[in-house]
C-alpha atoms as a PDB file:
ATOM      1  CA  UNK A   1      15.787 -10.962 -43.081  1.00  0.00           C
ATOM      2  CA  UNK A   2      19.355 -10.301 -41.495  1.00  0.00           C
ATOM      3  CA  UNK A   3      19.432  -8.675 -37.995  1.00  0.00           C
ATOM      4  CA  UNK A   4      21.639  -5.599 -39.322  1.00  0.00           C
ATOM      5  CA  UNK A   5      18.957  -4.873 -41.437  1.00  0.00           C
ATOM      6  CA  UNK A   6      15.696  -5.309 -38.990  1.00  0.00           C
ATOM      7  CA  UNK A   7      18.051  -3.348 -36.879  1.00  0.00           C
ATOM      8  CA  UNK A   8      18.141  -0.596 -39.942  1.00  0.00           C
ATOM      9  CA  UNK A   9      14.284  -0.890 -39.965  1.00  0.00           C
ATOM     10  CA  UNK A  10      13.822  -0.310 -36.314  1.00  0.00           C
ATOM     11  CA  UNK A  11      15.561   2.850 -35.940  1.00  0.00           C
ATOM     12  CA  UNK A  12      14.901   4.188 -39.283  1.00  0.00           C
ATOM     13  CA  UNK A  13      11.267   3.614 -37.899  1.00  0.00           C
ATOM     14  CA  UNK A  14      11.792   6.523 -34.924  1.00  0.00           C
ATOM     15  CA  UNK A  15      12.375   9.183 -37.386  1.00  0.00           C
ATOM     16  CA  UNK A  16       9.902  11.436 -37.365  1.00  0.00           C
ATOM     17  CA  UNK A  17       9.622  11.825 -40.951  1.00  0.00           C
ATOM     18  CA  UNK A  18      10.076   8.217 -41.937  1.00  0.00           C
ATOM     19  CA  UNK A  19       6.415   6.299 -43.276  1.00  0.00           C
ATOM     20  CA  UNK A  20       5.284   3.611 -41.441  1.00  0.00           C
ATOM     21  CA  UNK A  21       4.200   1.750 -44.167  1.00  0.00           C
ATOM     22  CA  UNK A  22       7.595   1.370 -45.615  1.00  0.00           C
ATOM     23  CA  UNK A  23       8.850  -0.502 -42.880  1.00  0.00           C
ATOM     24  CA  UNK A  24       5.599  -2.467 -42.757  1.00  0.00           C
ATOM     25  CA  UNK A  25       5.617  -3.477 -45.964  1.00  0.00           C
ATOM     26  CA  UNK A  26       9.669  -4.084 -46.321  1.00  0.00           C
ATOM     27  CA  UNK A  27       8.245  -6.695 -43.529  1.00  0.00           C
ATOM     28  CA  UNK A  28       5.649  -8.463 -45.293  1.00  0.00           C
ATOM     29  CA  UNK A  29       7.630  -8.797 -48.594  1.00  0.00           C
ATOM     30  CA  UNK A  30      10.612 -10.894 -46.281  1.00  0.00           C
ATOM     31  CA  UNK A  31       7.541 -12.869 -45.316  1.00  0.00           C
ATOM     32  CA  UNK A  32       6.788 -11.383 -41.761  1.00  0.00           C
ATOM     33  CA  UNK A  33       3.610 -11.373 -41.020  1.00  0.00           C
ATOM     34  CA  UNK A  34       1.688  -9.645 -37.632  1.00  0.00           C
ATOM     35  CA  UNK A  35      -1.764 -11.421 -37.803  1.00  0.00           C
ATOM     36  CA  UNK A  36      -3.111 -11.663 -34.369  1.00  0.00           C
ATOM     37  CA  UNK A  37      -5.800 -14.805 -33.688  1.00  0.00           C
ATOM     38  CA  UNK A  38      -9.090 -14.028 -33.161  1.00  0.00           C
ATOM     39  CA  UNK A  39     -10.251 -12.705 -29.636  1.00  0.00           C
ATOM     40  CA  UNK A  40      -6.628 -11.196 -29.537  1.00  0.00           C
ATOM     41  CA  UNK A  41      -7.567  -8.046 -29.017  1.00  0.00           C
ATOM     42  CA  UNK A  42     -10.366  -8.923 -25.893  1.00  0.00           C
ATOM     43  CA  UNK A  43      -7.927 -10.940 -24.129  1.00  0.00           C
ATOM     44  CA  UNK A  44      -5.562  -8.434 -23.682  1.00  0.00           C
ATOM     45  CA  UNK A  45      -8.134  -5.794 -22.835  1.00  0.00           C
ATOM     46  CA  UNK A  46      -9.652  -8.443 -19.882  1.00  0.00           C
ATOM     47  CA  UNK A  47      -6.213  -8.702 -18.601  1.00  0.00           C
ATOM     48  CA  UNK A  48      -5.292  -4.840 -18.883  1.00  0.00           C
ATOM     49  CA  UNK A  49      -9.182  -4.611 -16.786  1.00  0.00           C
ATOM     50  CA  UNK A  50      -8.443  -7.511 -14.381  1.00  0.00           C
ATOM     51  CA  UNK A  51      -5.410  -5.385 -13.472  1.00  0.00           C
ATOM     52  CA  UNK A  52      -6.986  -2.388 -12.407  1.00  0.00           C
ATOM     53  CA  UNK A  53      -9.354  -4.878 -10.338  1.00  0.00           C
ATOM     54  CA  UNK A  54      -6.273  -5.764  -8.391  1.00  0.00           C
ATOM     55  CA  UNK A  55      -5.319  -2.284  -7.567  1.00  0.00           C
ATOM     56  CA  UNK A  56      -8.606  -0.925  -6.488  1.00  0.00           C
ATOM     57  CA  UNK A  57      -9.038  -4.285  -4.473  1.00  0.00           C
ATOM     58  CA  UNK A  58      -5.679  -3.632  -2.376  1.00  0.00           C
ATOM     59  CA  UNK A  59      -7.099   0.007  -1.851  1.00  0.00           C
ATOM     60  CA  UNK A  60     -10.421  -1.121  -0.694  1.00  0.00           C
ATOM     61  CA  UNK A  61      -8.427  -4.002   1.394  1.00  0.00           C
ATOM     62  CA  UNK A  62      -6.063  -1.116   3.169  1.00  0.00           C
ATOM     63  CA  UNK A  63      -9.000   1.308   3.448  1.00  0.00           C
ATOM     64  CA  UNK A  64     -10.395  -1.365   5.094  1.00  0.00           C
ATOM     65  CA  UNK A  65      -8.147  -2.298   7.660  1.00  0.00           C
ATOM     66  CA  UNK A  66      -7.545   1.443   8.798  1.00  0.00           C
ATOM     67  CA  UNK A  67     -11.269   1.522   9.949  1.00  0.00           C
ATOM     68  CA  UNK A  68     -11.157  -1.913  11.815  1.00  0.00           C
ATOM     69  CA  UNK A  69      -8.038  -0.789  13.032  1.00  0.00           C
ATOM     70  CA  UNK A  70      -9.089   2.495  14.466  1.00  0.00           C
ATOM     71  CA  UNK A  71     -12.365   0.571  15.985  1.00  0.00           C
ATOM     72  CA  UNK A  72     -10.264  -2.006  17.833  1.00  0.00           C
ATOM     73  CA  UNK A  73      -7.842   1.181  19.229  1.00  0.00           C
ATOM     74  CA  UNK A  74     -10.628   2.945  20.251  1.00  0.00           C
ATOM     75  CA  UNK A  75     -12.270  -0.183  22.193  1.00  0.00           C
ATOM     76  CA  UNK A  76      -9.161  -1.002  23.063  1.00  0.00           C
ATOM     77  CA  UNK A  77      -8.879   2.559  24.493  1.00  0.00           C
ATOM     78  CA  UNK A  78     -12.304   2.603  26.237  1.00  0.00           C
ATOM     79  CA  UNK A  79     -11.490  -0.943  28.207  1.00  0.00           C
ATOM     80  CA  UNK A  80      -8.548   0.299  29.143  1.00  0.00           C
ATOM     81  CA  UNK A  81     -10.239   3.682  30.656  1.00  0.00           C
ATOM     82  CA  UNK A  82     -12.545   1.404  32.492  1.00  0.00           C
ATOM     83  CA  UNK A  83      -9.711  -0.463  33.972  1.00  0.00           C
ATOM     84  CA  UNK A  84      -8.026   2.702  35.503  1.00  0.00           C
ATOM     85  CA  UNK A  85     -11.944   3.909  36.955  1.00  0.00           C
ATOM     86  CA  UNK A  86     -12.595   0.411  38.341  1.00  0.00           C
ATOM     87  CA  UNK A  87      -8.455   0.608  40.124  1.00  0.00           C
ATOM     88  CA  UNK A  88      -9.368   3.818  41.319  1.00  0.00           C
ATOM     89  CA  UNK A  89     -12.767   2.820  42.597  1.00  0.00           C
ATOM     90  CA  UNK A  90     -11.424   0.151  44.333  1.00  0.00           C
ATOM     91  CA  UNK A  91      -8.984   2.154  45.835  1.00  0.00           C
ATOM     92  CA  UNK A  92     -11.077   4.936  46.891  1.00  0.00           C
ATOM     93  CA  UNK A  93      -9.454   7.943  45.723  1.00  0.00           C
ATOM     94  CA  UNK A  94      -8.697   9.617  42.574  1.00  0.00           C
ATOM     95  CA  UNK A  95      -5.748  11.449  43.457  1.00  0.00           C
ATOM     96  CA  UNK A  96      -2.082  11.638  41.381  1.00  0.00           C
ATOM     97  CA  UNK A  97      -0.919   8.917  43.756  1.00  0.00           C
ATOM     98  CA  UNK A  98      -3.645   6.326  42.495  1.00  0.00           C
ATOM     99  CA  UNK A  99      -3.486   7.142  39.057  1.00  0.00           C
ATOM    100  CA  UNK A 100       0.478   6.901  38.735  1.00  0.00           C
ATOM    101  CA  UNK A 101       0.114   3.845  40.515  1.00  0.00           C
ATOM    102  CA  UNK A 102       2.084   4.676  43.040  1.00  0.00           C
ATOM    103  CA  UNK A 103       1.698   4.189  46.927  1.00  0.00           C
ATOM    104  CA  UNK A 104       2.559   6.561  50.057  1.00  0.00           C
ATOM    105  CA  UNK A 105       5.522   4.679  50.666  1.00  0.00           C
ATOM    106  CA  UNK A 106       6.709   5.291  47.288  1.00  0.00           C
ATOM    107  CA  UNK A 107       6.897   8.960  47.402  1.00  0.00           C
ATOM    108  CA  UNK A 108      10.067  10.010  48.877  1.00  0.00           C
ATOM    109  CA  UNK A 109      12.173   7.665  46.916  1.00  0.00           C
ATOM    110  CA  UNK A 110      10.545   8.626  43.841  1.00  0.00           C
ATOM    111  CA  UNK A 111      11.116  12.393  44.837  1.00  0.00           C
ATOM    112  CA  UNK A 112      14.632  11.631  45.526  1.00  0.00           C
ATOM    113  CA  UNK A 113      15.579  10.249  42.577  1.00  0.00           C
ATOM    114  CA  UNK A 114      13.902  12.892  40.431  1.00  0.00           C
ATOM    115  CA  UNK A 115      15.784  15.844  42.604  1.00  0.00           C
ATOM    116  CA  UNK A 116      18.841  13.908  43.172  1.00  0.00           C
ATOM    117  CA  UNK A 117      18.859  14.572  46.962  1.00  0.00           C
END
């Protein structure tokens, strides 16, 4: 079969009004033939399933991760709240001072450079 005329079969194929079998059987008589081997028809629906594995895997993978993620911030969180406590315990004050980390002899430069005097 010449191209210009599997090319005439093609497109005369996506008229709405045009048979299918026509074209099928223009095929068969130039000695085309679509027999598919056995199990043809299982293979590709295991690999059209084994696909849609894949995708709910990476799902169940990222869903995954968020929740170890957001229990490593929140421990992460908690040690570093105990941190601060056990600074400030061994300081001996909760004030502003000991929780910006910042000493008496601190202040008035600090202040000056946020007023600009």
């Amino acid at each position: 079969m010449k191209p210009s005329e599997l090319k005439r079969l093609i497109i005369g194929s996506l008229d709405e009004n045009a048979d299918p079998q026509l074209a099928a059987r223009k095929l068969e008589e130039e000695g085309v033939s679509f027999d598919f081997s056995k199990g043809f028809i299982d293979k590709v629906i295991d690999r059209v399933a084994s696909g849609a594995d894949t995708v709910s895997r990476e799902i169940e993978f990222s869903r995954s991760m968020r929740i170890v993620f957001n229990r490593i911030a929140l421990t992460g969180v908690a040690a570093i709240v105990l941190l601060l406590i056990s600074i400030f315990m061994g300081e001996g004050s909760f004030s502003l001072n000991s929780f910006l980390g910042l000493g008496d002899t601190y202040d008035e430069g600090i202040i000056c450079l946020l007023t600009g005097n």
